[in-house]
Protein backbone atom coordinates (compact mmCIF):
# COMPACT_ATOMS: atom_id res chain seq x y z
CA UNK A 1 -23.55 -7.89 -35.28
CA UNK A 2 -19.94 -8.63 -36.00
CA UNK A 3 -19.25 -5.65 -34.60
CA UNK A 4 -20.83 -5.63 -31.50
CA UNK A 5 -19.39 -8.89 -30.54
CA UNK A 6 -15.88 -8.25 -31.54
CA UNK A 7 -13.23 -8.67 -28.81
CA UNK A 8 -12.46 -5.03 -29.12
CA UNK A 9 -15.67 -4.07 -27.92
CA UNK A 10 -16.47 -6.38 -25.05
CA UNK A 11 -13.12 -6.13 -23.86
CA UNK A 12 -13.43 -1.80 -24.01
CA UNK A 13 -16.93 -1.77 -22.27
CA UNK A 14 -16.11 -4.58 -19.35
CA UNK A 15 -12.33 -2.60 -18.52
CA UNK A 16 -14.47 0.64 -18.95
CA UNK A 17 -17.53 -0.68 -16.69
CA UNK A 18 -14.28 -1.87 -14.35
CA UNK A 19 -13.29 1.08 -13.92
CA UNK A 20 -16.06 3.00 -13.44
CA UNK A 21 -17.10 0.53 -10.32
CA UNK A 22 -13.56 0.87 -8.96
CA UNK A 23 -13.67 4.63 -9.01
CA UNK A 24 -16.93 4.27 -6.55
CA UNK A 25 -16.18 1.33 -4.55
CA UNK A 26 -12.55 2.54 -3.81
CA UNK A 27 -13.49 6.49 -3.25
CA UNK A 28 -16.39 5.33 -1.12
CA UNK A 29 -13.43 3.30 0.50
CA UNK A 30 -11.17 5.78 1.04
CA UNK A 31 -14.06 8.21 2.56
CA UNK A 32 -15.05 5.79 4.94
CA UNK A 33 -11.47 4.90 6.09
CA UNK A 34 -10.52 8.69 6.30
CA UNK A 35 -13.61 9.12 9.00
CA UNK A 36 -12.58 5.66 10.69
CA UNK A 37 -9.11 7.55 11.11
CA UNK A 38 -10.90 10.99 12.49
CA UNK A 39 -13.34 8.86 14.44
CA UNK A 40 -9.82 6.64 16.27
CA UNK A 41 -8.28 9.63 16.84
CA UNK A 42 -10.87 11.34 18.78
CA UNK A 43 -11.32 8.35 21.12
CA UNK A 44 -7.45 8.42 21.49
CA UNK A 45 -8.01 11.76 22.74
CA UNK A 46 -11.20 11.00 24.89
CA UNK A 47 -9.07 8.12 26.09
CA UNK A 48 -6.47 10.67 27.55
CA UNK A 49 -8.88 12.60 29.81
CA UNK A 50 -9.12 9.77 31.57
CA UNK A 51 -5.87 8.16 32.06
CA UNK A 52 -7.01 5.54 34.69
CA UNK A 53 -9.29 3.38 32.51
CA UNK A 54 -9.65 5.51 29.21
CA UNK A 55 -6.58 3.77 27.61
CA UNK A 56 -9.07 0.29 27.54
CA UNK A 57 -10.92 2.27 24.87
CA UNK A 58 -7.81 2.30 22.21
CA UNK A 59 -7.20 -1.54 23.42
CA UNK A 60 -10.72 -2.33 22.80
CA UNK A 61 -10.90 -1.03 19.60
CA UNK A 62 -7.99 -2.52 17.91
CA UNK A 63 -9.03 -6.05 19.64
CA UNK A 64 -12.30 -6.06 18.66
CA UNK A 65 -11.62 -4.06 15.07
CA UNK A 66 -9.29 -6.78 13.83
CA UNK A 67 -10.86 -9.78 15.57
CA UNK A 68 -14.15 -8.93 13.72
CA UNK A 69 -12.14 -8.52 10.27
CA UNK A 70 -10.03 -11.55 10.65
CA UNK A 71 -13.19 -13.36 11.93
CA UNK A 72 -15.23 -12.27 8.71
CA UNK A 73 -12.54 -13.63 6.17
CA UNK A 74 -12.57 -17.22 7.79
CA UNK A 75 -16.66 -17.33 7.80
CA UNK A 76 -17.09 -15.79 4.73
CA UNK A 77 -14.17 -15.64 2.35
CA UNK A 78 -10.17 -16.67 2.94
CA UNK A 79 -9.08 -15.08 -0.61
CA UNK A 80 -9.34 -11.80 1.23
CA UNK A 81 -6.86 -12.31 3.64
CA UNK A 82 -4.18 -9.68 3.81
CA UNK A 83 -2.60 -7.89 0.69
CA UNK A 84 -4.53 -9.70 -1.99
CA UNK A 85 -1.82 -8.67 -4.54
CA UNK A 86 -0.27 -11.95 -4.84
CA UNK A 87 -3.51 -13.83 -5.20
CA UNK A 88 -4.21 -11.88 -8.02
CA UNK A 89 -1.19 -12.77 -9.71
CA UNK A 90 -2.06 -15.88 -9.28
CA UNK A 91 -5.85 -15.86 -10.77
CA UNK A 92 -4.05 -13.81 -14.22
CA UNK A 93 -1.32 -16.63 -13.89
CA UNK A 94 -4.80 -19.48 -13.97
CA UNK A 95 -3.38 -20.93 -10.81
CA UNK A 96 -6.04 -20.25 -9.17
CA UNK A 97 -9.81 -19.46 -9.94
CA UNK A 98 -11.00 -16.13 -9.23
CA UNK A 99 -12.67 -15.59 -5.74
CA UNK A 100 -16.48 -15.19 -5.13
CA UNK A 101 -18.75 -12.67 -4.62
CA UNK A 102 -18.05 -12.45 -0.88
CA UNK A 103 -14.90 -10.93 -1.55
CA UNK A 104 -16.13 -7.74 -2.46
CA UNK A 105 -17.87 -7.14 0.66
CA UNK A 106 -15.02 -8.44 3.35
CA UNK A 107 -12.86 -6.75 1.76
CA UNK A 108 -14.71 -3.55 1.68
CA UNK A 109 -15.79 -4.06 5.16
CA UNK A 110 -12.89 -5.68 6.45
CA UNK A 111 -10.48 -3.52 5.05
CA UNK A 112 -12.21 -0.97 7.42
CA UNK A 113 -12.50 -1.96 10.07
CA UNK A 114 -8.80 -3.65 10.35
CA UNK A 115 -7.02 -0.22 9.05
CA UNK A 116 -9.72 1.66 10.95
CA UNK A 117 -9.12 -0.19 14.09
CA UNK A 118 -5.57 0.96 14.06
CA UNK A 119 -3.78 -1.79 11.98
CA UNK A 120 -0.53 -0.63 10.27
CA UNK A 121 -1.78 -1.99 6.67
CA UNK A 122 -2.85 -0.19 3.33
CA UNK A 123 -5.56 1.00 1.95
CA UNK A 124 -4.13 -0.38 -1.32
CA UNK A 125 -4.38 -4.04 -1.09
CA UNK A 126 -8.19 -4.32 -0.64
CA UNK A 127 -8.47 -1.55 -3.33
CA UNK A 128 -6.52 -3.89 -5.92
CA UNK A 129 -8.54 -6.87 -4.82
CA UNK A 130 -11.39 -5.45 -5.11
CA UNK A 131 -10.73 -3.79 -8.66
CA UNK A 132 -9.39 -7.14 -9.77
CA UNK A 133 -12.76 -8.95 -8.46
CA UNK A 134 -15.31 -6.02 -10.01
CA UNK A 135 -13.19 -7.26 -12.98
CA UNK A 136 -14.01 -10.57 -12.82
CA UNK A 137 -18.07 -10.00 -12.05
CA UNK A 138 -18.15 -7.41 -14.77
CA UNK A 139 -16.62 -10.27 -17.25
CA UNK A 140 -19.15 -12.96 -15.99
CA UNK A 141 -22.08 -10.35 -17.07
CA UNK A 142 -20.13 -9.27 -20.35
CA UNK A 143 -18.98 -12.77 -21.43
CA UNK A 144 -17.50 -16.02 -21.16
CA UNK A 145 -14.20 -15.88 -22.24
CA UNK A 146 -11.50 -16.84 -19.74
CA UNK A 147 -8.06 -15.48 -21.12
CA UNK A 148 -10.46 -11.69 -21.45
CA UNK A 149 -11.76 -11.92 -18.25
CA UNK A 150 -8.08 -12.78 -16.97
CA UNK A 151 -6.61 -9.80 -18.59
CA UNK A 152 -10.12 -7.17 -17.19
CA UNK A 153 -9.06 -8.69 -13.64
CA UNK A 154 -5.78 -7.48 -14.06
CA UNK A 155 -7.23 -4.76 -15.25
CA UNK A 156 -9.22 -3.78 -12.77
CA UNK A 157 -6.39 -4.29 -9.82
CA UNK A 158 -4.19 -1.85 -11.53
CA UNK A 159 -7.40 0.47 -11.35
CA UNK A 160 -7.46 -0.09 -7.69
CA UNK A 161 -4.17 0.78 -7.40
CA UNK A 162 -4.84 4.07 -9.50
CA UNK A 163 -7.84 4.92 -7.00
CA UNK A 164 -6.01 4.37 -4.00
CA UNK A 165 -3.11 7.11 -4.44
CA UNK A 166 -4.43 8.95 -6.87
CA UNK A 167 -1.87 7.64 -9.17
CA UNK A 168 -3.32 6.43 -12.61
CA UNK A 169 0.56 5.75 -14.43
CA UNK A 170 1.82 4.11 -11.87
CA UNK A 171 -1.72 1.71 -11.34
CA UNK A 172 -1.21 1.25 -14.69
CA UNK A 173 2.29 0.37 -14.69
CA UNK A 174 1.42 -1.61 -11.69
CA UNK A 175 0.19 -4.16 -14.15
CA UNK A 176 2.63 -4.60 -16.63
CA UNK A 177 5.50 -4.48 -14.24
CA UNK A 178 4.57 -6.04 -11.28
CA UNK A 179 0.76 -8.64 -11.48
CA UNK A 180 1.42 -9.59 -15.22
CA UNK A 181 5.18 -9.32 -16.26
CA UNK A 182 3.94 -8.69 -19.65
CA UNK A 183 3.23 -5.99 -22.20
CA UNK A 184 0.79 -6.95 -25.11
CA UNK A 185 -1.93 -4.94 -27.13
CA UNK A 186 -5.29 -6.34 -25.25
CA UNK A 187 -3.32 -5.74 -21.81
CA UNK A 188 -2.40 -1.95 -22.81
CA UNK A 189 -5.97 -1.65 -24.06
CA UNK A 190 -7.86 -3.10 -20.77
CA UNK A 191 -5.63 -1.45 -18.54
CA UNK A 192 -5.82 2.07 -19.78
CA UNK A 193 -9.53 1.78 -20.15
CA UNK A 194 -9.95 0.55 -16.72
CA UNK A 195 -7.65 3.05 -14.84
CA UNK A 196 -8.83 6.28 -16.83
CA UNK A 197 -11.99 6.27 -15.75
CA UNK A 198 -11.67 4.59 -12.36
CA UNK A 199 -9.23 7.34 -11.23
CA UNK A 200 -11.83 10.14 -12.74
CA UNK A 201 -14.60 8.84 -11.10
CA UNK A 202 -12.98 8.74 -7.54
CA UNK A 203 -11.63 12.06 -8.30
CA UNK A 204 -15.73 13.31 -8.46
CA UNK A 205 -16.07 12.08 -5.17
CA UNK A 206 -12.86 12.80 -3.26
CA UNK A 207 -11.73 16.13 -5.51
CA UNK A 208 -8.37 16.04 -7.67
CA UNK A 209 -4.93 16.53 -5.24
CA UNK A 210 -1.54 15.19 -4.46
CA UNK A 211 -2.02 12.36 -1.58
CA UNK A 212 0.79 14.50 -0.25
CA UNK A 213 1.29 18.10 -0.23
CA UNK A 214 5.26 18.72 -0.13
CA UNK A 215 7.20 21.70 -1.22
CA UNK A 216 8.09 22.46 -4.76
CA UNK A 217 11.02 24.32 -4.74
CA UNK A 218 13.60 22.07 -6.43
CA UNK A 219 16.65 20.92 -4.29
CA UNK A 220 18.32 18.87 -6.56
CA UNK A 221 20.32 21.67 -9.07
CA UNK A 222 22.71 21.93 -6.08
CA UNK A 223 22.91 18.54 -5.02
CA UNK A 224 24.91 15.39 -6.39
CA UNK A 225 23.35 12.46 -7.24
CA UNK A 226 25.78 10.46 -4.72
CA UNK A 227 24.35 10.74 -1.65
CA UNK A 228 21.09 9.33 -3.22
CA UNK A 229 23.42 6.21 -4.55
CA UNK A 230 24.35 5.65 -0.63
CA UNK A 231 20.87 6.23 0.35
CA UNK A 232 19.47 3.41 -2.46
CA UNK A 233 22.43 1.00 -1.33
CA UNK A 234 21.02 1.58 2.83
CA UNK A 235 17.55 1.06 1.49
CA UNK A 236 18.02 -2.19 -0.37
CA UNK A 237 19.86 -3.42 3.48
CA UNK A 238 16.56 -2.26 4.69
CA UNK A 239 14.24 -3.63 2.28
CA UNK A 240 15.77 -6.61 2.98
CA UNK A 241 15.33 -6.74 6.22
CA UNK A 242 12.04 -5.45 6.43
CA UNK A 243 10.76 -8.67 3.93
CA UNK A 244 12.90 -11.22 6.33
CA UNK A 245 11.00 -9.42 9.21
CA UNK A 246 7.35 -10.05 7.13
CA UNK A 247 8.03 -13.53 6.30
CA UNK A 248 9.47 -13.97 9.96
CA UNK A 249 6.24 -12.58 12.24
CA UNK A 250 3.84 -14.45 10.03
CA UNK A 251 5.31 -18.12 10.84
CA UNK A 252 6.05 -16.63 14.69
CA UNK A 253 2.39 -15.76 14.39
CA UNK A 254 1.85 -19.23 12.96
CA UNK A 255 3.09 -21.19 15.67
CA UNK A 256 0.41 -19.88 18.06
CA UNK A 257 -1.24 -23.41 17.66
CA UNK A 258 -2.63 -23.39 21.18
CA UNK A 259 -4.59 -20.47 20.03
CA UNK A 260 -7.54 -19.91 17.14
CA UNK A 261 -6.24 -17.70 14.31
CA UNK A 262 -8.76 -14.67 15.78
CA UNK A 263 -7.57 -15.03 19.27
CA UNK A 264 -4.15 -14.51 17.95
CA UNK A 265 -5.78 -11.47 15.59
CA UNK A 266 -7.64 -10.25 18.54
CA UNK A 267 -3.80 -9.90 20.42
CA UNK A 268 -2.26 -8.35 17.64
CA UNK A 269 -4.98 -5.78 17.55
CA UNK A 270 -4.62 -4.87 21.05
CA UNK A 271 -1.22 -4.63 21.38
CA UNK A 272 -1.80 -2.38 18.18
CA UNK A 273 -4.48 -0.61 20.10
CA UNK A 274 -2.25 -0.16 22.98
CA UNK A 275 0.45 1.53 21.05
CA UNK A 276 -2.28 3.96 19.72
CA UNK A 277 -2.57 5.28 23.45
CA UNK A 278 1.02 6.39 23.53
CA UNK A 279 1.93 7.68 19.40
CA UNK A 280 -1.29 7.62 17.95
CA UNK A 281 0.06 8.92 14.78
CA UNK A 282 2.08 5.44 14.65
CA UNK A 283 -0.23 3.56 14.31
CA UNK A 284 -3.03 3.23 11.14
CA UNK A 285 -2.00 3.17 7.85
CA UNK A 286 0.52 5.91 7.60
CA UNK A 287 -1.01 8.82 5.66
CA UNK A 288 -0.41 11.36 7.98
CA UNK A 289 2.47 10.27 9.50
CA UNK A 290 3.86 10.59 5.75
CA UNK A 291 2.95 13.89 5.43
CA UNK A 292 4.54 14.94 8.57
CA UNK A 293 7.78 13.39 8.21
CA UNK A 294 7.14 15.24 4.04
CA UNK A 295 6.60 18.50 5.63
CA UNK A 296 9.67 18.51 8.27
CA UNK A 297 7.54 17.93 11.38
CA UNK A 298 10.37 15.99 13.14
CA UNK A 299 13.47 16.16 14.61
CA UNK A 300 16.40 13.66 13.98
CA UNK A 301 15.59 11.48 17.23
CA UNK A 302 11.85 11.12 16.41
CA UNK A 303 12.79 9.98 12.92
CA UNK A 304 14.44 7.14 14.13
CA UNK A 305 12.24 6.26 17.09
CA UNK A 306 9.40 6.79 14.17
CA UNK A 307 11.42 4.36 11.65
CA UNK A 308 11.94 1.40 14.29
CA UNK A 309 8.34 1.42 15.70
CA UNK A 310 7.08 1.46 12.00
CA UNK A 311 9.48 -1.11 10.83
CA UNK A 312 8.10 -3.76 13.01
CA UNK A 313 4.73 -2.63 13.67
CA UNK A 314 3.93 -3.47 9.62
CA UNK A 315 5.01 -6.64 9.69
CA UNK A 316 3.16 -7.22 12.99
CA UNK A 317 -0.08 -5.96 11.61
CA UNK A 318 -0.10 -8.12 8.25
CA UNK A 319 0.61 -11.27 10.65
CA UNK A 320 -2.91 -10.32 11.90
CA UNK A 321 -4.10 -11.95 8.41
CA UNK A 322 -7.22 -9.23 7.92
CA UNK A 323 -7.52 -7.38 4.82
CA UNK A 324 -5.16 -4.57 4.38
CA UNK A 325 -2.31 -3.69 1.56
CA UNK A 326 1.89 -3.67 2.33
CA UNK A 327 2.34 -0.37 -0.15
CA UNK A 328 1.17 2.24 2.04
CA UNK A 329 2.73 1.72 5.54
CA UNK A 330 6.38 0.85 3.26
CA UNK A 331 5.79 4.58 1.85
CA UNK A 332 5.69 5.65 5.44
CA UNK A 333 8.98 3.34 6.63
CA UNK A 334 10.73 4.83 3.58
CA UNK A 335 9.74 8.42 4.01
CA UNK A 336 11.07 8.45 7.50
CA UNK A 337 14.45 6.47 6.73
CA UNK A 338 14.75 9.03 4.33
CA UNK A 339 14.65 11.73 5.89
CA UNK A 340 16.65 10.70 9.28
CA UNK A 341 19.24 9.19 6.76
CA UNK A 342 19.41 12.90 5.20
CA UNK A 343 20.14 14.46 8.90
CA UNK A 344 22.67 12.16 9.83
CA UNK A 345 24.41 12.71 6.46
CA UNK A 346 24.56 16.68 6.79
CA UNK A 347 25.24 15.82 10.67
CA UNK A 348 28.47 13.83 9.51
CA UNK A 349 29.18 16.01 6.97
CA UNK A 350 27.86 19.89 7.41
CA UNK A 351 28.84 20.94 4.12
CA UNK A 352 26.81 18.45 2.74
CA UNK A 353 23.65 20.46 2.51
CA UNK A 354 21.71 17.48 1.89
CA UNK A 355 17.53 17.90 2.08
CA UNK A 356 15.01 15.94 4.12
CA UNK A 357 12.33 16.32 2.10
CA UNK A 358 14.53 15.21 -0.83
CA UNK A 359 15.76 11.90 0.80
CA UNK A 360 12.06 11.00 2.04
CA UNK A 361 10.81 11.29 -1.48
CA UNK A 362 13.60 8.90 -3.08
CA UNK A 363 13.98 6.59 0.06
CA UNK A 364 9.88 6.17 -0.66
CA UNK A 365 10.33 4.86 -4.28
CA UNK A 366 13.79 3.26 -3.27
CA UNK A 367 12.10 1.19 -0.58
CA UNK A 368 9.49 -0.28 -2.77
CA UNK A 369 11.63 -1.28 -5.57
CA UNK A 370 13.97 -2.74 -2.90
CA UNK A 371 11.03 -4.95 -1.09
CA UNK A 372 8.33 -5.20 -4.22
CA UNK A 373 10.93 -5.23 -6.81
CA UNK A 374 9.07 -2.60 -9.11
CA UNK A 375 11.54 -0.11 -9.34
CA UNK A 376 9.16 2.12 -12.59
CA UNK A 377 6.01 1.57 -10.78
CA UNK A 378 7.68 2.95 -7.24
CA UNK A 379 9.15 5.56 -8.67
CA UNK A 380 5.81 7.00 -10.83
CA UNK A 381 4.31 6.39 -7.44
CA UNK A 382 6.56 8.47 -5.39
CA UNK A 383 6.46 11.44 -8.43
CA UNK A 384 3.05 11.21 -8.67
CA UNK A 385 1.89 11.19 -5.03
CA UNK A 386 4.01 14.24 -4.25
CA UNK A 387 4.70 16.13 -7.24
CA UNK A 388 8.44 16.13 -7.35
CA UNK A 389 9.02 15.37 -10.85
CA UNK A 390 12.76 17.12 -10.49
CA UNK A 391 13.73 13.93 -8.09
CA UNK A 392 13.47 11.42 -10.91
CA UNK A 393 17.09 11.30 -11.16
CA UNK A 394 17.54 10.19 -7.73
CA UNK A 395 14.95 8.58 -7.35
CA UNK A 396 16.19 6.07 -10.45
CA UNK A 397 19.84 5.60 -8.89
CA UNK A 398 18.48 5.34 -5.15
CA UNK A 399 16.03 2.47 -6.85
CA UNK A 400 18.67 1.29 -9.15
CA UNK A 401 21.04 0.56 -6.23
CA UNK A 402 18.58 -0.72 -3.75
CA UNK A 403 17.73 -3.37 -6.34
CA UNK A 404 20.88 -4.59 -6.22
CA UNK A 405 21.93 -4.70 -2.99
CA UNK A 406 18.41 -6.47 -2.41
CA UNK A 407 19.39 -8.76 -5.14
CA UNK A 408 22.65 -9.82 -3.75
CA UNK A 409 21.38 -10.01 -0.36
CA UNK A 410 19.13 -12.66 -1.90
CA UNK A 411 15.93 -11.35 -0.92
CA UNK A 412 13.17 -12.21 -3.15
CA UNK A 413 10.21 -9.77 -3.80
CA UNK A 414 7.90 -9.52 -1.10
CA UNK A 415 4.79 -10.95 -3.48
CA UNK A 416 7.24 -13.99 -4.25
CA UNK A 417 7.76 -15.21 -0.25
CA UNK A 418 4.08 -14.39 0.62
């Protein structure tokens, strides 16, 4: 009987039973959001064939997508509104109590039909909600204890973050580095027990591959690890910026008083929508725009027309205050800085030989240390999403100096302003 009530064992079986649920509720996410994507894109296309009225459809779709996600977290449950990440920071921290059961399902649905809809958010943020809230229902079931159930949230969230990119050291990390700021034995215990098997499980559903598919060939024997010092010290500028530019839309957003906060979603959507006529791979969470810029699709011109339509249409999106994540669409802004800042270098300097593909991969882990401040966890999540283990060098001095030139720029993390 001792046994069976030990803390050891009700903490194993609610972070495995975590898990487990996150593994379904976030591959069942992902699936759904992948079709969303096919399902925008083909109306996009539709849309074209009739270029007098057909662009109403995109417009439509974004307005009505986001007004019905920001309309559903007002009626039904405000924790869900946008990343979620610092909220649950907050419920480990006991500064706030965990949401209710709504949560689950806006954020589920919401997250859908926002990012569906053709919002520039992640598929992250609802995924580590909604890990960190299975967490919290499992615990109710399981037991009573608040400082357990406080660690299986946390828990869970980093199991969210696992299932979302396919990345189960870096959700883990994710925990300890970023939502917790902490290392102890019952938090290494939940954590790994809750992203083991909720990365498995989504991996039955979805199959087991790198979210992006890049080339393998190693590029760095041949290159110094200078230019990716210059590129870390750009990024932090950047990083900077793009958190000034966060915090900035949502109080321009903000001062809309005249207007209802899903009249004001239901503009940002269209305008969103609108875009989606003219790039549609701009617009969405990023996924395939990342792969593209990966894989050397673009020249240097449509890298930067790619990087300053990105860099603002982010920021614009989360101002919309629906459910969707920052991590994904600052992998896209960094994958593209990366890789124009790698052509201008070999443009300024020929001999340079410097590689795209290289600079995309670093700038990705460079930019989330700069704006996030978890330089491990971005880096394990840029390795682990494309399979270039050989960039960790670079990818540690590009993060290395984009923390510091964040730093003394004054920029707190992203989490911190929100």
């Amino acid at each position: 009987m001792t046994l069976v009530n030990s803390r050891l064992v009700r903490m194993f079986a609610a972070s495995l039973l975590t898990g487990v649920f996150s593994g379904v509720v976030g591959g069942l996410f992902r699936l759904l959001l992948v079709n969303a994507d096919r399902l925008r894109d083909e109306l996009i296309a539709w849309a074209h064939t009739s270029p007098q009225l057909g662009w109403l459809a995109p417009v439509a779709l974004g307005l009505i997508g986001a007004a019905l996600a920001r309309l559903m977290v007002i009626r039904f449950s405000p924790e869900a509104e946008g990343s979620g990440v610092q909220r649950v920071e907050a419920v480990f921290n006991g500064e706030v109590n965990p949401a209710g059961y709504a949560i689950l399902p806006v954020k589920f649905f919401g997250g859908i039909l926002a990012i569906g809809s053709g919002l520039a958010l992640g598929r992250e943020g609802p995924t580590v909600q909604m890990g960190a809230s299975l967490g919290s229902l499992v615990s109710r079931f399981l037991h009573n204890h608040d400082e357990d159930a406080r660690i299986v949230d946390a828990a869970g969230a980093g199991a969210g973050l696992g299932v979302a990119f396919n990345a189960p050291i870096a959700g883990a990390l994710f925990v300890f580095e970023e939502l917790t700021l902490s290392f102890t034995p019952w938090l290494l215990l939940a954590t790994l027990a809750a992203v083991a098997p909720a990365v498995w499980t989504m991996q039955q559903m979805l199959g087991n591959h790198l979210d992006f598919a890049v080339k393998q060939i190693s590029l760095t024997a041949v290159w110094k690890v200078r230019p990716f010092i210059v590129l870390g010290t750009l990024v932090g500028v950047i990083g900077t910026l793009y958190n000034w530019t966060i915090a900035g839309l949502l109080r321009f957003a903000d001062n809309f008083s005249g207007l209802t906060s899903v009249t004001r979603t239901a503009l940002i959507g269209a305008t969103i929508g609108l875009a989606g006529v003219f790039a549609p791979m701009l617009i969405g969470g990023g996924d395939n725009l990342t792969e593209a810029v990966l894989s050397g699709s673009y020249a240097i011109r449509a890298l930067a027309i790619i990087f300053v339509i990105r860099f603002f249409i982010g920021p614009w999106s989360y101002a919309a205050g629906t459910p969707g994540g920052l991590f994904a669409p600052i992998l896209a802004l960094g994958a593209s800085f990366g890789a124009l800042s790698s052509e201008l270098m070999n443009y300024l300097n020929p001999n340079l030989g410097g590689s795209p593909l290289a600079c995309s991969v670093v700038a990705m882990g460079a930019l989330f240390s700069a704006t996030v401040r978890a330089p491990v966890t971005g880096i394990i999540l840029s390795v682990e999403m494309t399979g270039r283990g050989d960039l960790s060098l670079g990818l540690l001095s590009a993060s290395l100096a984009a923390m510091v030139v964040a730093t003394l720029l004054k920029s707190e993390p992203i989490y911190e302003t929100l």
